[in-house]
C-alpha atoms as a PDB file:
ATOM      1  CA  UNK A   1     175.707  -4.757-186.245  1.00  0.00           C
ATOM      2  CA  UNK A   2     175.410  -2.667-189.620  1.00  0.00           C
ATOM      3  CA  UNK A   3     178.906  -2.445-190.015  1.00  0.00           C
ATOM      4  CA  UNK A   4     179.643  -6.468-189.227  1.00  0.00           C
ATOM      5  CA  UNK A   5     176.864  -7.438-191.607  1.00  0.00           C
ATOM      6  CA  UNK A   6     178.679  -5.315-194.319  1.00  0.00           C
ATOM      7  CA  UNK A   7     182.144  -7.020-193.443  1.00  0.00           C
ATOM      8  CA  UNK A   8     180.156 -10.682-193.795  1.00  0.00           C
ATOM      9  CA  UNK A   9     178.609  -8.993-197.102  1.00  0.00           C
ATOM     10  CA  UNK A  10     181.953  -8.260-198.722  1.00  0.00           C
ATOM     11  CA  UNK A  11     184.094 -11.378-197.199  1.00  0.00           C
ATOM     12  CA  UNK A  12     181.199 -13.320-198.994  1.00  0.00           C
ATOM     13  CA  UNK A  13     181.510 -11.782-202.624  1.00  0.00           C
ATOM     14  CA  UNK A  14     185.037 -11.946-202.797  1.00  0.00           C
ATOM     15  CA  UNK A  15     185.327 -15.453-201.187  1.00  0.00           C
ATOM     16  CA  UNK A  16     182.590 -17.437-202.688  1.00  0.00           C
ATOM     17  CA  UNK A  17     180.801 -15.491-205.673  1.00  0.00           C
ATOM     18  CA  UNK A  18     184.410 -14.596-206.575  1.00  0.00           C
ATOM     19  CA  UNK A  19     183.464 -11.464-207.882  1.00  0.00           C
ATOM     20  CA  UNK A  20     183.325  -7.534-205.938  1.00  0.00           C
ATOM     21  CA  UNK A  21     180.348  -6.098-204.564  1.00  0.00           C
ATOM     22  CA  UNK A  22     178.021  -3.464-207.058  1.00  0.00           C
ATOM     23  CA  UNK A  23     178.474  -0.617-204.676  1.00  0.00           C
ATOM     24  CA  UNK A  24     182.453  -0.466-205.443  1.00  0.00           C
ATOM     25  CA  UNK A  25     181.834   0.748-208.835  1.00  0.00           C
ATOM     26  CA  UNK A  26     179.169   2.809-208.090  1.00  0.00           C
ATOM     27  CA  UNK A  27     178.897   4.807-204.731  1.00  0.00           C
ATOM     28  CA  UNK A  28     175.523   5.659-204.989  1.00  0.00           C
ATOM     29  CA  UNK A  29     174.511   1.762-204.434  1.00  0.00           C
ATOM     30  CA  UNK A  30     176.194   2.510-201.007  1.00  0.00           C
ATOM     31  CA  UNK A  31     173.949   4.842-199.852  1.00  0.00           C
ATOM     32  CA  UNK A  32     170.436   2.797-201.578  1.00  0.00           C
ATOM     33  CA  UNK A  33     170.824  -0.091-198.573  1.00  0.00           C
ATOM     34  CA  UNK A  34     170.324   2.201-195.790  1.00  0.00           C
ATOM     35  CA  UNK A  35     167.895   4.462-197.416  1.00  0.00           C
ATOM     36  CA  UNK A  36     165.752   1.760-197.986  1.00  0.00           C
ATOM     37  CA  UNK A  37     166.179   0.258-194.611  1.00  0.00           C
ATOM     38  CA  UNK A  38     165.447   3.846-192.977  1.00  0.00           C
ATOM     39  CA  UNK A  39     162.273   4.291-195.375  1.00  0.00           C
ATOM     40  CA  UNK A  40     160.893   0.800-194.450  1.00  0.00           C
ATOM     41  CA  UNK A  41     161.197   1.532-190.693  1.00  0.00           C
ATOM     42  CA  UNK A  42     159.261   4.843-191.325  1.00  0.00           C
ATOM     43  CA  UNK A  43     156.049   3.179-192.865  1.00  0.00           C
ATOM     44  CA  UNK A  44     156.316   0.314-190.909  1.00  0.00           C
ATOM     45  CA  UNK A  45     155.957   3.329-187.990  1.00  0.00           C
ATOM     46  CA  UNK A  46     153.173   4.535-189.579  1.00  0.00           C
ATOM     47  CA  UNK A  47     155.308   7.603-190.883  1.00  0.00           C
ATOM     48  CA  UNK A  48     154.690   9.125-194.411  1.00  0.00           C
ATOM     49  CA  UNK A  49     151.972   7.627-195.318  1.00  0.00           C
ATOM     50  CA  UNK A  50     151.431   9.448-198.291  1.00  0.00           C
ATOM     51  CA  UNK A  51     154.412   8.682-200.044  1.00  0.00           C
ATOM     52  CA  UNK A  52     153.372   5.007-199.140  1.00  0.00           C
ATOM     53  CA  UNK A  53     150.288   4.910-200.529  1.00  0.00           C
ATOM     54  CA  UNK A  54     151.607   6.439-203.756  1.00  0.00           C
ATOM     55  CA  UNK A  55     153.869   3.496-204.502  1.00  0.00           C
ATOM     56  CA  UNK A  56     151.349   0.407-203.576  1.00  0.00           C
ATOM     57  CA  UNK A  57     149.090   2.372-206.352  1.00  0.00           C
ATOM     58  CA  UNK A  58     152.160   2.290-208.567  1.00  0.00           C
ATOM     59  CA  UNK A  59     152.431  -1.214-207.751  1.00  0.00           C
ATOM     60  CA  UNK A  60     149.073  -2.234-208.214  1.00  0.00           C
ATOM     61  CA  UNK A  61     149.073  -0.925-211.859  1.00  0.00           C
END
């Protein structure tokens, strides 16, 4: 499913925003998506909890 949402991703920047995706120019933005993904399904488990806490009190500032 990952890998067909990324196909719909690209086919969609190049057809209709006419214009490549950020992560060709820089790989790092490749690798941000499923970190993020991975991290949110960790607190959402209840996992880390520290490091969760640490950003809503960054947030709430």
């Amino acid at each position: 499913m990952f890998l067909i949402g990324w196909v719909f991703q690209s086919v969609g920047h190049v057809r209709y925003e006419h214009r490549k995706p950020a992560f060709v120019d820089d790989v790092i933005g490749l690798l941000i998506g499923p970190i993020f993904i991975l991290v949110e399904l960790l607190f959402g488990l209840g996992l880390m909890r520290e490091l969760h806490d640490a950003i809503r009190a960054r947030l709430a500032h």
